[in-house]
PDB file of N, CA and C in Angstrom:
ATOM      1  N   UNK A   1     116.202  79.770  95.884  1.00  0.00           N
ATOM      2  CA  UNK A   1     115.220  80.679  95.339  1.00  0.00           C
ATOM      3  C   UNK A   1     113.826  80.229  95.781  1.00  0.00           C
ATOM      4  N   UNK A   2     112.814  81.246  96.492  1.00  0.00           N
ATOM      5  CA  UNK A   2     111.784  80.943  96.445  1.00  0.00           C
ATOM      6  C   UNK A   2     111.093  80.602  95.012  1.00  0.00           C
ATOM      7  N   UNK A   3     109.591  79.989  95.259  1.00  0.00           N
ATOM      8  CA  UNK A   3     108.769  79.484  94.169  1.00  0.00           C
ATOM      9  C   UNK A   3     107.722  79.934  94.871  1.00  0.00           C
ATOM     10  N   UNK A   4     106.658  80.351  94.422  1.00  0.00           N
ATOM     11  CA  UNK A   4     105.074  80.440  94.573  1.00  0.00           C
ATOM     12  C   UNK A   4     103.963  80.265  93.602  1.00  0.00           C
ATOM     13  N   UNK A   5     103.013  79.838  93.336  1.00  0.00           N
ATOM     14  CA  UNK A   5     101.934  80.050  92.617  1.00  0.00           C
ATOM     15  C   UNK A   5     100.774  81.001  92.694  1.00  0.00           C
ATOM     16  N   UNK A   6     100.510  81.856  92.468  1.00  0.00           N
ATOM     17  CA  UNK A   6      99.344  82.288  92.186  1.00  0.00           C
ATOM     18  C   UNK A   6      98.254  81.753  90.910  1.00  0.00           C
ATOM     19  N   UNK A   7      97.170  81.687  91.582  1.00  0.00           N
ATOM     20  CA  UNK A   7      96.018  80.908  90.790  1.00  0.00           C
ATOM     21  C   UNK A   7      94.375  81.448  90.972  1.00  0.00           C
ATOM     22  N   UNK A   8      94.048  81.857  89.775  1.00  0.00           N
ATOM     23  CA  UNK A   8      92.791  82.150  89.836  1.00  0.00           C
ATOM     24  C   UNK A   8      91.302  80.976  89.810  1.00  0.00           C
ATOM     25  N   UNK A   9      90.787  80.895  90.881  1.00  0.00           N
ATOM     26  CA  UNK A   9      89.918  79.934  90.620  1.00  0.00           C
ATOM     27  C   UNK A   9      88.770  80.262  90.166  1.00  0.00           C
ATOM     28  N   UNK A  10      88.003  81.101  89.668  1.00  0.00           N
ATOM     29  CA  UNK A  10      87.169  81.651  88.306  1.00  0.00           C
ATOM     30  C   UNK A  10      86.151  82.034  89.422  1.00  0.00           C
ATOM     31  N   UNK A  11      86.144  81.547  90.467  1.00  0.00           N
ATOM     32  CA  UNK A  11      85.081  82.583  91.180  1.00  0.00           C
ATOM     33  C   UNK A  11      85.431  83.629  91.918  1.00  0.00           C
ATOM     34  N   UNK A  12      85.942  84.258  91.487  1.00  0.00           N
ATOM     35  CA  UNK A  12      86.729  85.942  92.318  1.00  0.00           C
ATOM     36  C   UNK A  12      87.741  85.514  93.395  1.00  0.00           C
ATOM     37  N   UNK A  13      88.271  84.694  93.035  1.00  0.00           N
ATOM     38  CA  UNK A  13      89.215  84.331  94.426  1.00  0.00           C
ATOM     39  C   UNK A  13      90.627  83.952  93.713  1.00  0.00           C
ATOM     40  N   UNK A  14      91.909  84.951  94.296  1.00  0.00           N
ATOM     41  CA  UNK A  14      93.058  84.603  93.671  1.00  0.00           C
ATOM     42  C   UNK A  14      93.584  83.739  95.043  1.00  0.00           C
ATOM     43  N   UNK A  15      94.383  82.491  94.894  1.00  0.00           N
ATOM     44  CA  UNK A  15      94.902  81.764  95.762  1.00  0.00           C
ATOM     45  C   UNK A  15      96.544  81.779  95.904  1.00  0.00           C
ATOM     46  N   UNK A  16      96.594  81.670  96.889  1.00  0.00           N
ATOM     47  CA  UNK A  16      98.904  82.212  96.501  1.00  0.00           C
ATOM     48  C   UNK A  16      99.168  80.499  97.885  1.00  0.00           C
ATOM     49  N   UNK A  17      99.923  79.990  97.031  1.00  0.00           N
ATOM     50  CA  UNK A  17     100.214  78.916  97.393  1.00  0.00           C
ATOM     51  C   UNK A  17     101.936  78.614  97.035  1.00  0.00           C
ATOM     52  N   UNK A  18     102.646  78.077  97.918  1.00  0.00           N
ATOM     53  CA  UNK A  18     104.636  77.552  98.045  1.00  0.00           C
ATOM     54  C   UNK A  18     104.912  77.809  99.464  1.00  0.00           C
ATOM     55  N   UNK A  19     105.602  77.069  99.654  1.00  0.00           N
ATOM     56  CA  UNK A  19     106.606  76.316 100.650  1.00  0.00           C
ATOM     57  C   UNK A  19     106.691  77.717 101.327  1.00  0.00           C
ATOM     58  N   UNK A  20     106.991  78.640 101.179  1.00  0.00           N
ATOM     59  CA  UNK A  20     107.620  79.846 101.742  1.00  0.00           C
ATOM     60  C   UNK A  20     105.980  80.272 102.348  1.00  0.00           C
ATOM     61  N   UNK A  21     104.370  80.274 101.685  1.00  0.00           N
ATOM     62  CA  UNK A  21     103.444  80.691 102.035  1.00  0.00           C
ATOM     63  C   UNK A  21     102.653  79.460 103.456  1.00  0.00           C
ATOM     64  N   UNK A  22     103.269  78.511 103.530  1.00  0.00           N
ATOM     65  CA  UNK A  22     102.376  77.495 104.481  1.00  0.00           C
ATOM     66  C   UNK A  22     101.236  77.304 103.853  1.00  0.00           C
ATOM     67  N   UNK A  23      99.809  77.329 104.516  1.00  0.00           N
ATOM     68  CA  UNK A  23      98.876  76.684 104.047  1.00  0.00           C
ATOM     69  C   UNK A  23      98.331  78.040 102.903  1.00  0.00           C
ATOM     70  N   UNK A  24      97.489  77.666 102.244  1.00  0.00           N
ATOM     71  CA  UNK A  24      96.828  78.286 101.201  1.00  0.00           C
ATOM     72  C   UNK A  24      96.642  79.017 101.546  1.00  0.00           C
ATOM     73  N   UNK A  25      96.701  80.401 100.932  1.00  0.00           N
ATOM     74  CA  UNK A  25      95.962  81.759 101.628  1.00  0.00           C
ATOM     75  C   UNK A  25      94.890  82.644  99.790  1.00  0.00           C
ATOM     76  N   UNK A  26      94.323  83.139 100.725  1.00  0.00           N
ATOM     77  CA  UNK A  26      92.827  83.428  99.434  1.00  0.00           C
ATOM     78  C   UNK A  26      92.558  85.034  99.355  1.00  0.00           C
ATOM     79  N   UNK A  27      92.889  85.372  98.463  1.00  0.00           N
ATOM     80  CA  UNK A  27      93.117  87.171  98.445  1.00  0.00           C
ATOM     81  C   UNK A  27      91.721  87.442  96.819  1.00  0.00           C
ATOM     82  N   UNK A  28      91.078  88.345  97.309  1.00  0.00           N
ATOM     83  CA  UNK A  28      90.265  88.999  96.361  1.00  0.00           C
ATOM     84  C   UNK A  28      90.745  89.742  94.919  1.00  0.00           C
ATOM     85  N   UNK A  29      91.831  89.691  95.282  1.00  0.00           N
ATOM     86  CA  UNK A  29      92.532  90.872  93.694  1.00  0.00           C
ATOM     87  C   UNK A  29      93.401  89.912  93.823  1.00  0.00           C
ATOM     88  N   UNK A  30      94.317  90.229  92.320  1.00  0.00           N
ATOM     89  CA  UNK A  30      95.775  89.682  92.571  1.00  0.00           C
ATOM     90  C   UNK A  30      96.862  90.885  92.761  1.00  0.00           C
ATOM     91  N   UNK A  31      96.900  92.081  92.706  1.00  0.00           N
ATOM     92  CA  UNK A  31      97.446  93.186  93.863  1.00  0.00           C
ATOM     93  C   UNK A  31      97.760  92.673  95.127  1.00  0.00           C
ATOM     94  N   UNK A  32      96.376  92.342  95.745  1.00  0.00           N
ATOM     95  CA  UNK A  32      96.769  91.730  97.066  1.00  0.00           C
ATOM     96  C   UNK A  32      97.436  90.407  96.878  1.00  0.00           C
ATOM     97  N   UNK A  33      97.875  89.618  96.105  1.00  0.00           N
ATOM     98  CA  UNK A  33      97.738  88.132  96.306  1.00  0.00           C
ATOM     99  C   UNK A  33      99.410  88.216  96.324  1.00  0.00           C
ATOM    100  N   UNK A  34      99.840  89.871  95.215  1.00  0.00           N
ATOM    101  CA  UNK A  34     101.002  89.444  94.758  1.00  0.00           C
ATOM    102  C   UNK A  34     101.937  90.356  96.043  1.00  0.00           C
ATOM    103  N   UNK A  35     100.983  91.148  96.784  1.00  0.00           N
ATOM    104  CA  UNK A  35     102.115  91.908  97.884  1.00  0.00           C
ATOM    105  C   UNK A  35     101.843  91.014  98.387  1.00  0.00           C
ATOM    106  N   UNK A  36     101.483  89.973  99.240  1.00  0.00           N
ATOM    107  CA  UNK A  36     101.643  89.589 100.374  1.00  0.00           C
ATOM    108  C   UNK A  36     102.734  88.021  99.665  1.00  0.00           C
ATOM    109  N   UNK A  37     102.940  87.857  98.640  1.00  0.00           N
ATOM    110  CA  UNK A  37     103.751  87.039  98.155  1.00  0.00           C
ATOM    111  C   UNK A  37     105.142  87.583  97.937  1.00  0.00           C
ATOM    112  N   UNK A  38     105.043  88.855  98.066  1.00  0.00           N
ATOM    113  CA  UNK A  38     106.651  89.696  97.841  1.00  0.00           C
ATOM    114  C   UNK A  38     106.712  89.837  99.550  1.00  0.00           C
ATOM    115  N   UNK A  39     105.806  90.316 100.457  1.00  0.00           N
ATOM    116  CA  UNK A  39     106.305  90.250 101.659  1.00  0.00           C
ATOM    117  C   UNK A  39     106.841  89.180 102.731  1.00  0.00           C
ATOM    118  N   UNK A  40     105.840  87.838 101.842  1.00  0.00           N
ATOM    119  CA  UNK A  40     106.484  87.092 102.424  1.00  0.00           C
ATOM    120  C   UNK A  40     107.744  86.195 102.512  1.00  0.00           C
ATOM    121  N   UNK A  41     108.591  86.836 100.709  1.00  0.00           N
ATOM    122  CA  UNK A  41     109.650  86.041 100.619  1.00  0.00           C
ATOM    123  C   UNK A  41     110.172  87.172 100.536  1.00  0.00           C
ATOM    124  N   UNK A  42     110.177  88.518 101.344  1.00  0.00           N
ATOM    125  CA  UNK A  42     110.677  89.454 102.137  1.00  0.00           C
ATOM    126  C   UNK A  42     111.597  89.887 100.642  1.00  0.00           C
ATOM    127  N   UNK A  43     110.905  90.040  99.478  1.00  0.00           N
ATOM    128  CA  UNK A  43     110.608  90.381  98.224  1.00  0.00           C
ATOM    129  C   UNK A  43     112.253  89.868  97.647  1.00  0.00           C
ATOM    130  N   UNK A  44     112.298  88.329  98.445  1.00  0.00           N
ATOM    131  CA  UNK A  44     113.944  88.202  97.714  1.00  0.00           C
ATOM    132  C   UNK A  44     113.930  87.450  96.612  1.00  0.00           C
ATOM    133  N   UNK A  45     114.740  87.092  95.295  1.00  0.00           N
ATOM    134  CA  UNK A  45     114.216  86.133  94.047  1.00  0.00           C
ATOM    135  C   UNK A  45     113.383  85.130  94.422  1.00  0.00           C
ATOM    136  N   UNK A  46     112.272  85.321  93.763  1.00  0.00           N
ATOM    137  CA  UNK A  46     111.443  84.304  93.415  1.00  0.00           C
ATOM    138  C   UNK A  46     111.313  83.948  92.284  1.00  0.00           C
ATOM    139  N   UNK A  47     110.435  82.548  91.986  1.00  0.00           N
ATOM    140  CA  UNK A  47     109.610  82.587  90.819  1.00  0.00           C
ATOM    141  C   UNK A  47     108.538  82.124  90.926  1.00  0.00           C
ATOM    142  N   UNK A  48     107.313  82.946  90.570  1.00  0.00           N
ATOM    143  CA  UNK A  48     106.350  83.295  90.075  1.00  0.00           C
ATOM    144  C   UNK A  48     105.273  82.418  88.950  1.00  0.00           C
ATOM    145  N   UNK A  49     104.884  81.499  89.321  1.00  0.00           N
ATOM    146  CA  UNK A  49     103.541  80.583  88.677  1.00  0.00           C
ATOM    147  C   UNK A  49     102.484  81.325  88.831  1.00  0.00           C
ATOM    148  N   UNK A  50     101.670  82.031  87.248  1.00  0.00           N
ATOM    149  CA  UNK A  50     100.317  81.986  87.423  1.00  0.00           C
ATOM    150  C   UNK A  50      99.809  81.472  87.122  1.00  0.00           C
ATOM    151  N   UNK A  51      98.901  80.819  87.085  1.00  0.00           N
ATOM    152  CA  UNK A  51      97.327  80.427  86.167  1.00  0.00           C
ATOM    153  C   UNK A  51      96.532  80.692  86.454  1.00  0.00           C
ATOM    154  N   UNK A  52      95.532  81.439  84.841  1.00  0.00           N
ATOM    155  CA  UNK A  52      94.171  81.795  85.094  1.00  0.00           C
ATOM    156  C   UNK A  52      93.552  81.290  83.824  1.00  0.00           C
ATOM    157  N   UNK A  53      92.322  80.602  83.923  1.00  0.00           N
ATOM    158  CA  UNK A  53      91.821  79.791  82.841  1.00  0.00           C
ATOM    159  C   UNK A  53      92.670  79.192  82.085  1.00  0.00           C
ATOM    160  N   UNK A  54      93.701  78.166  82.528  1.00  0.00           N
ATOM    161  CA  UNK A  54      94.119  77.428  81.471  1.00  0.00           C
ATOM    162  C   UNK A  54      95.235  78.209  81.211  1.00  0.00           C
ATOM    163  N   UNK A  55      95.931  79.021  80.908  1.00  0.00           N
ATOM    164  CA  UNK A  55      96.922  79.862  80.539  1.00  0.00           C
ATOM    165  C   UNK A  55      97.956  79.905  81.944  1.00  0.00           C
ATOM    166  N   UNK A  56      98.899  79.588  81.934  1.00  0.00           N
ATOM    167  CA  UNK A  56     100.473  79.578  82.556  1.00  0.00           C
ATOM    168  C   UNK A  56     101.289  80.132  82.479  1.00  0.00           C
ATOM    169  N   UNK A  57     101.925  80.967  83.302  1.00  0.00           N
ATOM    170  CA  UNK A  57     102.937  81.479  82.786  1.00  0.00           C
ATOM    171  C   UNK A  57     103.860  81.804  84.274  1.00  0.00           C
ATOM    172  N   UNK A  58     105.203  82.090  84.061  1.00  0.00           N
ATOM    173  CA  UNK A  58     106.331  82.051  85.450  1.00  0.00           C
ATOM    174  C   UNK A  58     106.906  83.444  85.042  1.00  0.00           C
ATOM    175  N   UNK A  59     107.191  84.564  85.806  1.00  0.00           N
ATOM    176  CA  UNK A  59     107.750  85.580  86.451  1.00  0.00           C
ATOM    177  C   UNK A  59     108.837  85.234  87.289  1.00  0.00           C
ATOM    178  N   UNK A  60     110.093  85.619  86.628  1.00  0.00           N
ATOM    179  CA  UNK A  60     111.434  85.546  87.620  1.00  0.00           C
ATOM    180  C   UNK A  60     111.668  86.665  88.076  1.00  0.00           C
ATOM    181  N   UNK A  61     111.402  86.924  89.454  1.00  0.00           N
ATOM    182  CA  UNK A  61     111.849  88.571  90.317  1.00  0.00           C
ATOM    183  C   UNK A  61     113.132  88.295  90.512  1.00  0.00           C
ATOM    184  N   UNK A  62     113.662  89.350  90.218  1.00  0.00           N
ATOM    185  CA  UNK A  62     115.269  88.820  91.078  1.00  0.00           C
ATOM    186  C   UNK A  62     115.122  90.258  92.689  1.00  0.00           C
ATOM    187  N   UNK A  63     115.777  90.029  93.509  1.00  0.00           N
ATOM    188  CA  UNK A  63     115.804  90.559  94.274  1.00  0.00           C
ATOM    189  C   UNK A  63     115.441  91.736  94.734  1.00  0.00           C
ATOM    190  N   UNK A  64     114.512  92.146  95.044  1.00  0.00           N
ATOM    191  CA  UNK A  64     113.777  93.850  95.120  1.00  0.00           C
ATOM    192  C   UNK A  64     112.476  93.665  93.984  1.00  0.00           C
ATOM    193  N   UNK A  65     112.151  92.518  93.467  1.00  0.00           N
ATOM    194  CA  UNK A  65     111.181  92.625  92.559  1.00  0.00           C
ATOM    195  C   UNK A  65     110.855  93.757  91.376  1.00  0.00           C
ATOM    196  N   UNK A  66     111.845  93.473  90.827  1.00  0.00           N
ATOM    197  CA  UNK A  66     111.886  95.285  90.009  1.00  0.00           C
ATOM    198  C   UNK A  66     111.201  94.670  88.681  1.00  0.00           C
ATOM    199  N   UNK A  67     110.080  93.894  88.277  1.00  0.00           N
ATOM    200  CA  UNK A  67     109.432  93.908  87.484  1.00  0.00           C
ATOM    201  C   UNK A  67     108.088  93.838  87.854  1.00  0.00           C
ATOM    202  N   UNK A  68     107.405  94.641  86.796  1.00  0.00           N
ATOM    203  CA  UNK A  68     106.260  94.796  87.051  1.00  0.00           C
ATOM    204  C   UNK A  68     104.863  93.422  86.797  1.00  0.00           C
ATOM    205  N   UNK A  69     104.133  93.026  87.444  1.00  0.00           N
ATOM    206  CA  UNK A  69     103.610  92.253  87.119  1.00  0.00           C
ATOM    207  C   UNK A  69     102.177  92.019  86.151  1.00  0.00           C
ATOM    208  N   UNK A  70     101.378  92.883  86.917  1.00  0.00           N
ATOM    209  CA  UNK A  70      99.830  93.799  86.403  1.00  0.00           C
ATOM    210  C   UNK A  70      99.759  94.740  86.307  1.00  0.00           C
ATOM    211  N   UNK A  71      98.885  95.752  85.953  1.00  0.00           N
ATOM    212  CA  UNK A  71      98.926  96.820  84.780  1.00  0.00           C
ATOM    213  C   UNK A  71      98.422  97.649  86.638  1.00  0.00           C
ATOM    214  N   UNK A  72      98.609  98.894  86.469  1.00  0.00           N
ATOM    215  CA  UNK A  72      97.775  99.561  87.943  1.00  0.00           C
ATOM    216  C   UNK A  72      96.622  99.824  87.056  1.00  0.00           C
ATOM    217  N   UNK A  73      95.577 100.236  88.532  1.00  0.00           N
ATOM    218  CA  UNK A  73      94.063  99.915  88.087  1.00  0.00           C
ATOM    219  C   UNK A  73      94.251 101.249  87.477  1.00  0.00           C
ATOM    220  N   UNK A  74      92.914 101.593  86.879  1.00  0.00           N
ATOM    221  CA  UNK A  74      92.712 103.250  86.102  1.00  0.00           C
ATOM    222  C   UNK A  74      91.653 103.442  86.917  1.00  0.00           C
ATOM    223  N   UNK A  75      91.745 104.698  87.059  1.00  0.00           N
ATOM    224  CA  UNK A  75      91.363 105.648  87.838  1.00  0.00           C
ATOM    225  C   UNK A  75      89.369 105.719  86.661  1.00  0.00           C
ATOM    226  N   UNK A  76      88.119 106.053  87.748  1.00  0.00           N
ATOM    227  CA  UNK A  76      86.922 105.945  86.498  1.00  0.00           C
ATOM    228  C   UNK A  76      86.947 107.541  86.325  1.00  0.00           C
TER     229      UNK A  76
END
């Protein structure tokens, strides 16, 4: 099973970091942080580390990622 982290470092920058990503990569939303973390483990089970301020938490996808992670944006 893949593993990844996603991590917010409090200045607008989400970071997606595991073995499956190579070196650190730095995405502006976490939308982006979290497709290019499903594309790159070619969206097969993972699990899912976030942290943002102190708060932790793990997301188990199982295969096809059929859970949702973040809310979609709203429309102004």
């Amino acid at each position: 099973m893949n593993r990844v982290t996603i991590s917010y470092d409090g200045r607008f920058t989400w970071l997606l970091d595991g073995a499956v990503v190579g070196p650190t990569r730095s995405f502006s939303t976490l939308p982006e942080a979290l497709a290019c973390a499903r594309e790159l483990t070619n969206a097969s089970e993972t699990l899912i580390e976030l942290q943002v301020s102190g708060c932790y938490a793990c997301v188990h996808q199982e295969r096809g990622w059929p859970r949702r992670i973040q809310a979609p944006e709203r429309a102004a």
